[in-house]
C-alpha atoms as a PDB file:
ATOM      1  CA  UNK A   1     107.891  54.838   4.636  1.00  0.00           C
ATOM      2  CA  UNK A   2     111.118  56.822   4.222  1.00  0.00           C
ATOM      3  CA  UNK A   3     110.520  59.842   3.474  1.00  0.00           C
ATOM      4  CA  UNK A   4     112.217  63.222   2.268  1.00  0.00           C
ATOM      5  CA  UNK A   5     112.332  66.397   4.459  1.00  0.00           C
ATOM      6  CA  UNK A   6     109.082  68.358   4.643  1.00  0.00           C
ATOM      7  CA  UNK A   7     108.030  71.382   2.293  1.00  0.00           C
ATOM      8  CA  UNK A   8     104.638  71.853   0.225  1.00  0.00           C
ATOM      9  CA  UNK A   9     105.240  69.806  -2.717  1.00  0.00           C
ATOM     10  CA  UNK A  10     107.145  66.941  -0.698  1.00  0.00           C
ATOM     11  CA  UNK A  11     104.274  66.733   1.652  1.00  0.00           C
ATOM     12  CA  UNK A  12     101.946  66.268  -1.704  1.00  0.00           C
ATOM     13  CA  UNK A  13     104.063  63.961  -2.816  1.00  0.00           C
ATOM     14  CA  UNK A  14     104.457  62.369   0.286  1.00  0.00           C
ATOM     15  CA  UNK A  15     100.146  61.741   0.870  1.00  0.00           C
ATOM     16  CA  UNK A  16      99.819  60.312  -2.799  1.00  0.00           C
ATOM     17  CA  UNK A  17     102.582  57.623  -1.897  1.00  0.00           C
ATOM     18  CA  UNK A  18     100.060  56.916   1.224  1.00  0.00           C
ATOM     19  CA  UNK A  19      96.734  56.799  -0.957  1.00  0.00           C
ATOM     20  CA  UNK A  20      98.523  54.839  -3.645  1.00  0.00           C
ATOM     21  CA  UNK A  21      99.828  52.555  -0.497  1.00  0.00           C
ATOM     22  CA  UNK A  22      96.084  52.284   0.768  1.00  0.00           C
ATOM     23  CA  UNK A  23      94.581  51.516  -2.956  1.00  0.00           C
ATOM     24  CA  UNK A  24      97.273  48.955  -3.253  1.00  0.00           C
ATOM     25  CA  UNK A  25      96.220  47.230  -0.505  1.00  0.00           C
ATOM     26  CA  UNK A  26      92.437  47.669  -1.200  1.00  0.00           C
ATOM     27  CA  UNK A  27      93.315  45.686  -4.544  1.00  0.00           C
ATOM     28  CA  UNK A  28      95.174  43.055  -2.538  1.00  0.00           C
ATOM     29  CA  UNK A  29      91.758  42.623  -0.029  1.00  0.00           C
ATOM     30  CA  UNK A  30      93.478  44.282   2.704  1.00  0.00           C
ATOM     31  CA  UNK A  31      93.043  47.661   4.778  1.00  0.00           C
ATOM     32  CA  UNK A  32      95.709  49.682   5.123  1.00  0.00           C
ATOM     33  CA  UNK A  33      95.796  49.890   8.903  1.00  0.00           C
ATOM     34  CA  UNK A  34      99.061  51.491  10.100  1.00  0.00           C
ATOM     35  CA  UNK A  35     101.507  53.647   8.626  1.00  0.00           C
ATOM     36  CA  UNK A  36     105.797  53.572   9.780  1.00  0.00           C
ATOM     37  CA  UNK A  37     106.731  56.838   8.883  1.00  0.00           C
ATOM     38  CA  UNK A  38     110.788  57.893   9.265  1.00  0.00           C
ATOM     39  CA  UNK A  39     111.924  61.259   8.257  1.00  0.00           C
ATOM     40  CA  UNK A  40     115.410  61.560   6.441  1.00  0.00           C
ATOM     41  CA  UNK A  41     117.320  64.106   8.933  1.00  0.00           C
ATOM     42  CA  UNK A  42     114.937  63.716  11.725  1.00  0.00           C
ATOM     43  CA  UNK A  43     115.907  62.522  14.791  1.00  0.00           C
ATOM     44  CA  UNK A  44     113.670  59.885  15.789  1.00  0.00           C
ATOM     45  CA  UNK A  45     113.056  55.938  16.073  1.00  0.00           C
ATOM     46  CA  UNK A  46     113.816  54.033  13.053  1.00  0.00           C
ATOM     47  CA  UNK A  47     110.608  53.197  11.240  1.00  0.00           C
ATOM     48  CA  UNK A  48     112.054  49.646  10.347  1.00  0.00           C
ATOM     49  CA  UNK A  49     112.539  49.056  14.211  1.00  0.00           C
ATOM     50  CA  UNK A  50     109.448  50.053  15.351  1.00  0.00           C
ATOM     51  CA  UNK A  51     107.062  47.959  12.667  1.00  0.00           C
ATOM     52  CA  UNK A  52     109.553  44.872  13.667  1.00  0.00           C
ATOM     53  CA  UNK A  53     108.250  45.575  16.964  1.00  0.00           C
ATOM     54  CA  UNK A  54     104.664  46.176  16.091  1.00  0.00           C
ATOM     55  CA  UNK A  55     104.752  42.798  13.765  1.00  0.00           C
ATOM     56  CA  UNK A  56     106.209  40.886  17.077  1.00  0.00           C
ATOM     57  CA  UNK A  57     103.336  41.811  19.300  1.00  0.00           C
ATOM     58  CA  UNK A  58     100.722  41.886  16.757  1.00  0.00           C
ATOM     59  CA  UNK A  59      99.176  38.797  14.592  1.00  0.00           C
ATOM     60  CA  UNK A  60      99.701  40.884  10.988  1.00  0.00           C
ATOM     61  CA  UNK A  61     101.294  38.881   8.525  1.00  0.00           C
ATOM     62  CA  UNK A  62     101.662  41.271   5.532  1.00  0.00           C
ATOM     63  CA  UNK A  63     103.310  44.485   4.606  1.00  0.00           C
ATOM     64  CA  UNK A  64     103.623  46.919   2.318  1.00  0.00           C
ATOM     65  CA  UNK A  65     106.396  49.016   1.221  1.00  0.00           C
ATOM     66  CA  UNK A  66     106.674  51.535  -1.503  1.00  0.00           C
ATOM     67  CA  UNK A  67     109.998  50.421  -2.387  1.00  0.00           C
ATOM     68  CA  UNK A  68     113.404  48.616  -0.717  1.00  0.00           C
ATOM     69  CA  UNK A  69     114.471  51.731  -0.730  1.00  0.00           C
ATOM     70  CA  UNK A  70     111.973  52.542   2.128  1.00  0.00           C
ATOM     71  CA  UNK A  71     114.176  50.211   4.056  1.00  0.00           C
ATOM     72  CA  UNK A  72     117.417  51.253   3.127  1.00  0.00           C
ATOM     73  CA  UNK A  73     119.838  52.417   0.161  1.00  0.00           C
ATOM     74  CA  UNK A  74     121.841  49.631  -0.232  1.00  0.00           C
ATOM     75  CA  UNK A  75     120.792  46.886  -1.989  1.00  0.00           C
ATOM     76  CA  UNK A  76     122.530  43.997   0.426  1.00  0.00           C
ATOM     77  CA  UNK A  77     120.808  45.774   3.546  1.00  0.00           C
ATOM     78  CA  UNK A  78     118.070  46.012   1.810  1.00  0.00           C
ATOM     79  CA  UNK A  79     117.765  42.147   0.806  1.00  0.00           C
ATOM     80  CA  UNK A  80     118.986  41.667   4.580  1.00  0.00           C
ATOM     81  CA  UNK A  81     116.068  43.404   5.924  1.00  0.00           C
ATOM     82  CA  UNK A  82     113.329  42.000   3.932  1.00  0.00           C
ATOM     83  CA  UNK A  83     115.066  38.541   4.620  1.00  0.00           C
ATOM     84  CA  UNK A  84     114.433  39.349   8.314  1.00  0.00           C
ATOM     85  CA  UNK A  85     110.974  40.555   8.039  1.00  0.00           C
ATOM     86  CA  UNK A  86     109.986  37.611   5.876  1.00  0.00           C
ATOM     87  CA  UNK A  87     112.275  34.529   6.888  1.00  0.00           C
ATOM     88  CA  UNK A  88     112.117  35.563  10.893  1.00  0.00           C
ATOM     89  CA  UNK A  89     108.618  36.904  11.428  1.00  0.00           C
ATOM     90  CA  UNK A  90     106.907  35.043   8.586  1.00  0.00           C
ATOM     91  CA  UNK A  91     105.643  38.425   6.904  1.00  0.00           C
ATOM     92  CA  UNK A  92     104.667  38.279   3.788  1.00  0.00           C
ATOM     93  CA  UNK A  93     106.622  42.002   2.274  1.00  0.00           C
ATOM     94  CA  UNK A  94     104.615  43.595  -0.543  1.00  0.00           C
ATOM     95  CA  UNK A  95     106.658  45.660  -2.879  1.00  0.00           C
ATOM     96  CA  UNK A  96     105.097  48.591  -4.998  1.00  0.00           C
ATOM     97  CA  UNK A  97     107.411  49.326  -6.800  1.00  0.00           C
ATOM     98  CA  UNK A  98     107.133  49.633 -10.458  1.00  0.00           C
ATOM     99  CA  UNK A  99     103.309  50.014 -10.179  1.00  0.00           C
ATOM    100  CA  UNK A 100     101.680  53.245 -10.838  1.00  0.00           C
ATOM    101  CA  UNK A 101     103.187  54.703  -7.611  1.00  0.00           C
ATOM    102  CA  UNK A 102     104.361  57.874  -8.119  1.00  0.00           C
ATOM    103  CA  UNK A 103     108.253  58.290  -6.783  1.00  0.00           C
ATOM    104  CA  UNK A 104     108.908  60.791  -4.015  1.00  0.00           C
ATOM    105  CA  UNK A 105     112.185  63.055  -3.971  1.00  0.00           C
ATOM    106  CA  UNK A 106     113.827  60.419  -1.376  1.00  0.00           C
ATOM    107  CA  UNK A 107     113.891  57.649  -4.043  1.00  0.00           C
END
């Protein structure tokens, strides 16, 4: 998840994107197990790097995002990146969007 820089409501925001994420995946017949979490403005790891290393050393085969825009702003990277995670790990990229997810201030 990408997500916006921390206050109150953001952080509200912010944990309904996670239970909608874990619901979604309930529905789906999976567990939610771990969460990639990159703050905008923080300087740390890219969440995108670090799952592709997780899904390299791992035998999980599905993931869920609440939007491309988790992955990135513009939509060629964005296609680019879920090409990656799908076509060169054989993921299987689950994409919220436009369900009853509410949107965060980042999107």
């Amino acid at each position: 998840m990408r997500l916006a820089a921390s206050d109150d409501d953001t952080d509200d925001e912010n944990e309904a994107i996670k239970r909608e994420l874990a619901k979604h995946a309930s529905r789906e017949g999976f567990t939610l197990e771990r969460l990639f979490i990159e703050r905008l403005h923080a300087d740390e790891e890219s969440a995108f790097f670090s799952l592709i290393d997780a899904l390299k050393s791992t035998n999980v085969r599905h993931v869920i995002v609440p939007s491309l825009w988790h992955f990135a702003r513009l939509p060629g990277l964005q296609a680019a990146m879920r090409d990656h995670v799908e076509r060169e790990l054989g993921v299987r990229l689950w994409v919220v969007q436009g369900s009853s997810m509410p949107r965060s201030n980042a999107s």
